[in-house]
PDB file of N, CA and C in Angstrom:
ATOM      1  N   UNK A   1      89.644  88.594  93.388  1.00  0.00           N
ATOM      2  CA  UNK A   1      90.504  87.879  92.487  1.00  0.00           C
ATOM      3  C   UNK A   1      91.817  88.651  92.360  1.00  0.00           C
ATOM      4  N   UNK A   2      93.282  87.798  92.467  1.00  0.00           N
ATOM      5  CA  UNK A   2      94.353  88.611  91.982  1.00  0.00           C
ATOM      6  C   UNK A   2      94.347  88.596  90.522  1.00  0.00           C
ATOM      7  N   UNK A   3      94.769  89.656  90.078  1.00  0.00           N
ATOM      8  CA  UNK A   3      94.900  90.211  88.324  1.00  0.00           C
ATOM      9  C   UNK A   3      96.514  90.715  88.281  1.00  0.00           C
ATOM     10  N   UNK A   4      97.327  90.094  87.353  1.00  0.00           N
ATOM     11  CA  UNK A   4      98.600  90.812  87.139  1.00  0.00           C
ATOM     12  C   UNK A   4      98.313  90.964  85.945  1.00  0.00           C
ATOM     13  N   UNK A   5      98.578  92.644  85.356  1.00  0.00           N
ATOM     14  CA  UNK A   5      98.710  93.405  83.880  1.00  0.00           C
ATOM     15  C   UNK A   5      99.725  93.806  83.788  1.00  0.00           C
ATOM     16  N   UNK A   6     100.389  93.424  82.459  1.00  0.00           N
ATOM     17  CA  UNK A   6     101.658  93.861  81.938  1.00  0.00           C
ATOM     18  C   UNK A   6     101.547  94.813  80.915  1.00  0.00           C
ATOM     19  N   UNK A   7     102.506  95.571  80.910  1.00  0.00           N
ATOM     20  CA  UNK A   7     102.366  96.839  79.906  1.00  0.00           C
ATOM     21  C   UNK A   7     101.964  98.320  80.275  1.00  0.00           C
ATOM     22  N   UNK A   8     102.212  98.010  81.820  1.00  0.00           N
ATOM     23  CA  UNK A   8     101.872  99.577  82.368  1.00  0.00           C
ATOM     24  C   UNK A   8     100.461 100.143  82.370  1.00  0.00           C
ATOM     25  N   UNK A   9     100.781 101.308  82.170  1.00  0.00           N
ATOM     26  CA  UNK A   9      99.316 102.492  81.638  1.00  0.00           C
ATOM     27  C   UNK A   9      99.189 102.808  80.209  1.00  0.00           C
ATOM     28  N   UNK A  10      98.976 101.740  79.418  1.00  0.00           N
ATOM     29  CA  UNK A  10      98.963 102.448  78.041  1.00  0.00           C
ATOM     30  C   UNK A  10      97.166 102.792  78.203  1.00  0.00           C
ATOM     31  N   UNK A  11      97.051 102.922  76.672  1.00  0.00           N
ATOM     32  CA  UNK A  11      94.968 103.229  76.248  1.00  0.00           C
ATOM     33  C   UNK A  11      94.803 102.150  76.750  1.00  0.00           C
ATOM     34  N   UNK A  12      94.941 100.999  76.959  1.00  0.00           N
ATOM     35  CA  UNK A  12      94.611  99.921  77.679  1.00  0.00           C
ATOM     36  C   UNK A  12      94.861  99.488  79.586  1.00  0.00           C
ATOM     37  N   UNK A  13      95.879  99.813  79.584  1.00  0.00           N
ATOM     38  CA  UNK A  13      95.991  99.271  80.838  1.00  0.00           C
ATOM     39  C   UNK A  13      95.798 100.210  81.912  1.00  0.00           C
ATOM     40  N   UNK A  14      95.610 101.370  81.655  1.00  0.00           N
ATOM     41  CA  UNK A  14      95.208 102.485  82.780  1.00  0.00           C
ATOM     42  C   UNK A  14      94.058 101.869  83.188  1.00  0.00           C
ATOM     43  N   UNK A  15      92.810 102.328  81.667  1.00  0.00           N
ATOM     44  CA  UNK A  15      91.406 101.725  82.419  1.00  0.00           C
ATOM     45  C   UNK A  15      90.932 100.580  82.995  1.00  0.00           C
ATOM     46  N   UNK A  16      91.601  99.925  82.608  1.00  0.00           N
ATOM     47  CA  UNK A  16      91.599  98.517  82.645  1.00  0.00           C
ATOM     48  C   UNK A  16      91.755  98.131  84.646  1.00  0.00           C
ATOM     49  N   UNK A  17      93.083  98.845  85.118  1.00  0.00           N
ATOM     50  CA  UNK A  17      93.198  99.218  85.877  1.00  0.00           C
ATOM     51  C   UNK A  17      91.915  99.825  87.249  1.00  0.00           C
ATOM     52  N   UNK A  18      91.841 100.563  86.767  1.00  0.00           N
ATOM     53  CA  UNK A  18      90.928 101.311  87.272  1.00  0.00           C
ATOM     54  C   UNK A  18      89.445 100.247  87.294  1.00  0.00           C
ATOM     55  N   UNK A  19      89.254 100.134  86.659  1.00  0.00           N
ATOM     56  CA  UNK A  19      88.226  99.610  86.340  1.00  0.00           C
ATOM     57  C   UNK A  19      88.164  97.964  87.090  1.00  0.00           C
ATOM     58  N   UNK A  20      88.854  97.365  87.276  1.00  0.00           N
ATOM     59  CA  UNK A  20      89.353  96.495  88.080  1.00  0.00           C
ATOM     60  C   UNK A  20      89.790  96.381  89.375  1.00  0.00           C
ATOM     61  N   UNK A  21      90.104  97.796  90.148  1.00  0.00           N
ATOM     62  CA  UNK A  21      90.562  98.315  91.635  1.00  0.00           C
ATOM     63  C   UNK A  21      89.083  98.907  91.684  1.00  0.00           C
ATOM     64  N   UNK A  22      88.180  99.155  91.140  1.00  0.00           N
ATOM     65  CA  UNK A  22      86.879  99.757  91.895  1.00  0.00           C
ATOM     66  C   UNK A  22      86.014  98.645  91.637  1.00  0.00           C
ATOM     67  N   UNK A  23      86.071  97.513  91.262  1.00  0.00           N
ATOM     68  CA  UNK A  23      85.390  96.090  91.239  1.00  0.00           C
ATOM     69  C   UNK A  23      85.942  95.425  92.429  1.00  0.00           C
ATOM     70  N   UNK A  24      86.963  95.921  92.824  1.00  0.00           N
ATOM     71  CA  UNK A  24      87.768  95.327  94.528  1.00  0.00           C
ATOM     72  C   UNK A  24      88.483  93.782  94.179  1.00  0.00           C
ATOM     73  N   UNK A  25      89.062  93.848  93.149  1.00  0.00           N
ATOM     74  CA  UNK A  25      90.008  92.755  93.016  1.00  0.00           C
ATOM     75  C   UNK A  25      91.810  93.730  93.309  1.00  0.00           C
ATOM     76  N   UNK A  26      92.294  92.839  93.325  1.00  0.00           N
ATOM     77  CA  UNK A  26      93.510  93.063  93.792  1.00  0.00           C
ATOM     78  C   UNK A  26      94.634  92.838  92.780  1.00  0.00           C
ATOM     79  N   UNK A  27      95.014  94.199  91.766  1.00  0.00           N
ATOM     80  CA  UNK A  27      95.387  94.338  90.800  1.00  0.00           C
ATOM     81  C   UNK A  27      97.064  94.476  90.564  1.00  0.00           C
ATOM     82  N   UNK A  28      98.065  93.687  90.065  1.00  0.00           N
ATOM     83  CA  UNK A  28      99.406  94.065  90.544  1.00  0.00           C
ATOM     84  C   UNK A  28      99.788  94.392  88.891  1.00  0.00           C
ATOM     85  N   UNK A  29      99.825  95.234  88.585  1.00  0.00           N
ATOM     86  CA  UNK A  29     100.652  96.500  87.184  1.00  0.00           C
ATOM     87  C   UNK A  29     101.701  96.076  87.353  1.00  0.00           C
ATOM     88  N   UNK A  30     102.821  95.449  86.221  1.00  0.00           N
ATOM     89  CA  UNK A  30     103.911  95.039  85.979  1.00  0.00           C
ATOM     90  C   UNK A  30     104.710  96.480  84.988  1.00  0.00           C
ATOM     91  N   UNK A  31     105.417  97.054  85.568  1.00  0.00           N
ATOM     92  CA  UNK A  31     106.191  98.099  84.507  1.00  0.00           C
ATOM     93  C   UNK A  31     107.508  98.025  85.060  1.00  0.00           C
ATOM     94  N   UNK A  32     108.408  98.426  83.692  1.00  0.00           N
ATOM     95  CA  UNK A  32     109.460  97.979  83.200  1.00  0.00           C
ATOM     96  C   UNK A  32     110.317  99.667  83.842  1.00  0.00           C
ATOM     97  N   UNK A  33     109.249 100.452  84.249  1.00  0.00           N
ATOM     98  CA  UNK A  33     109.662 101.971  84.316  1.00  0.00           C
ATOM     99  C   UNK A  33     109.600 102.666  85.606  1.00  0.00           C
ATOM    100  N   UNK A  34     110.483 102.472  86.619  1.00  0.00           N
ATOM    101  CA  UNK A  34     110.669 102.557  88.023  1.00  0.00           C
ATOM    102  C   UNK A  34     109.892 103.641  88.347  1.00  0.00           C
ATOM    103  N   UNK A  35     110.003 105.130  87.237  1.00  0.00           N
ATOM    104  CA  UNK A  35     109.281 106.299  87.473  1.00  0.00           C
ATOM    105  C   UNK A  35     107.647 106.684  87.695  1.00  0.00           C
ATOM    106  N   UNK A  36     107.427 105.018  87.310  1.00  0.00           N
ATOM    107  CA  UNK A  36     105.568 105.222  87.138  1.00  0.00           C
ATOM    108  C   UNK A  36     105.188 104.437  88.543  1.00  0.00           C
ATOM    109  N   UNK A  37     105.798 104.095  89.117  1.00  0.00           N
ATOM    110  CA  UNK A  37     105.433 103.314  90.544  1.00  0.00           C
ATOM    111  C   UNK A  37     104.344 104.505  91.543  1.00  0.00           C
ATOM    112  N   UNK A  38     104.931 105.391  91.699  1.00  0.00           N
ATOM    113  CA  UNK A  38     104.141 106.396  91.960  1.00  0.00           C
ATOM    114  C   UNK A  38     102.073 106.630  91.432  1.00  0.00           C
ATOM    115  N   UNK A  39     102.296 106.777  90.464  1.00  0.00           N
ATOM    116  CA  UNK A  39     101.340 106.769  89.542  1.00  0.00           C
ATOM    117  C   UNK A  39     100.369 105.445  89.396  1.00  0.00           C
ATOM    118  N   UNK A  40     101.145 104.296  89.420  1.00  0.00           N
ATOM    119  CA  UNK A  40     100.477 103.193  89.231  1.00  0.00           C
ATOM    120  C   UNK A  40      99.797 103.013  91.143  1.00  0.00           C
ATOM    121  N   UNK A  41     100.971 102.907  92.107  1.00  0.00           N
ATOM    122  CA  UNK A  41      99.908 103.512  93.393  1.00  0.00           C
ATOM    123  C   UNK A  41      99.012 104.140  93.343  1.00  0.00           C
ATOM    124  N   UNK A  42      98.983 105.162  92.934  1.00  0.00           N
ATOM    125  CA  UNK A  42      97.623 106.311  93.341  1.00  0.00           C
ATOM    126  C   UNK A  42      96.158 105.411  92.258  1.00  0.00           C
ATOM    127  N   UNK A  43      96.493 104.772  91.684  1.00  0.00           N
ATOM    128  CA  UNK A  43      95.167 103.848  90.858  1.00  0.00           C
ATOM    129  C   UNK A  43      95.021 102.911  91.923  1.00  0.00           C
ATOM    130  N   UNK A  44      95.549 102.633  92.992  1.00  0.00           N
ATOM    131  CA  UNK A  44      94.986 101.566  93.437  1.00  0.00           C
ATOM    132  C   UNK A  44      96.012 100.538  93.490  1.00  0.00           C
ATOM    133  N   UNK A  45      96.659 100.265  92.834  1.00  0.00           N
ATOM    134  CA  UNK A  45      97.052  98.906  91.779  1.00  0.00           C
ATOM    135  C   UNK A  45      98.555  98.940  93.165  1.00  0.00           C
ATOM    136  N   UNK A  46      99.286  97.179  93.214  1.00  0.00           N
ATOM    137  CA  UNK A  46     100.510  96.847  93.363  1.00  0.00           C
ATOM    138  C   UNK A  46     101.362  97.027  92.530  1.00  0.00           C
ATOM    139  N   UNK A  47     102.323  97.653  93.131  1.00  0.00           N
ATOM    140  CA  UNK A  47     103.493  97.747  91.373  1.00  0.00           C
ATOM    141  C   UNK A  47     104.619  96.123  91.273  1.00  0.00           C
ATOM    142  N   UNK A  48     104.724  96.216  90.219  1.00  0.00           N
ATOM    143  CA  UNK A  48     106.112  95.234  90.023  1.00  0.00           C
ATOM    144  C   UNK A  48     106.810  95.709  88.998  1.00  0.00           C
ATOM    145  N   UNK A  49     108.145  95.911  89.345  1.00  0.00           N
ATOM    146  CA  UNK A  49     109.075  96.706  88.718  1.00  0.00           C
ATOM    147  C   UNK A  49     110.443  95.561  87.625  1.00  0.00           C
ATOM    148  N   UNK A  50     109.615  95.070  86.471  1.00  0.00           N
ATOM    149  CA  UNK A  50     110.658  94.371  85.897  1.00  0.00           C
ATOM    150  C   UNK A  50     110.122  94.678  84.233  1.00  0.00           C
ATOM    151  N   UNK A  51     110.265  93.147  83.657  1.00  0.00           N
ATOM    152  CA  UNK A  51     110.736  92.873  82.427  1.00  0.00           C
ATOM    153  C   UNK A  51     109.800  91.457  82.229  1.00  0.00           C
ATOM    154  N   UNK A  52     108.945  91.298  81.565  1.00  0.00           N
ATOM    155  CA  UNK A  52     108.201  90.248  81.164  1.00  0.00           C
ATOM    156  C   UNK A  52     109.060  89.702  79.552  1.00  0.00           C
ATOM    157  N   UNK A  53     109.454  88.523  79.408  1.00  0.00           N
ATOM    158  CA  UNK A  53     109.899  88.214  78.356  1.00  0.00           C
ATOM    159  C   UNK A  53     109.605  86.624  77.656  1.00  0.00           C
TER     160      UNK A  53
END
């Protein structure tokens, strides 16, 4: 299943994350913060680099 989460890595969306890339769905992390692209890779996850409004 594709999953898009907004709100980065907070207490929520890290595990959430994680927890969703080792179930083998295909997870794309929406952050607003160019610097976490890095970080949000190494979980697994697709990044998208904007602004949900």
């Amino acid at each position: 299943m594709k999953i898009t989460i907004t709100g980065s890595l907070g207490h929520i969306g890290r595990p959430l994350t994680l927890d969703l890339v080792k179930a083998g769905h295909e997870v794309t992390v929406i952050t607003s913060n160019e610097n976490k692209k890095n970080e949000i890779e190494a979980l697994g996850a697709l990044v998208a680099v904007g602004r949900v409004f």
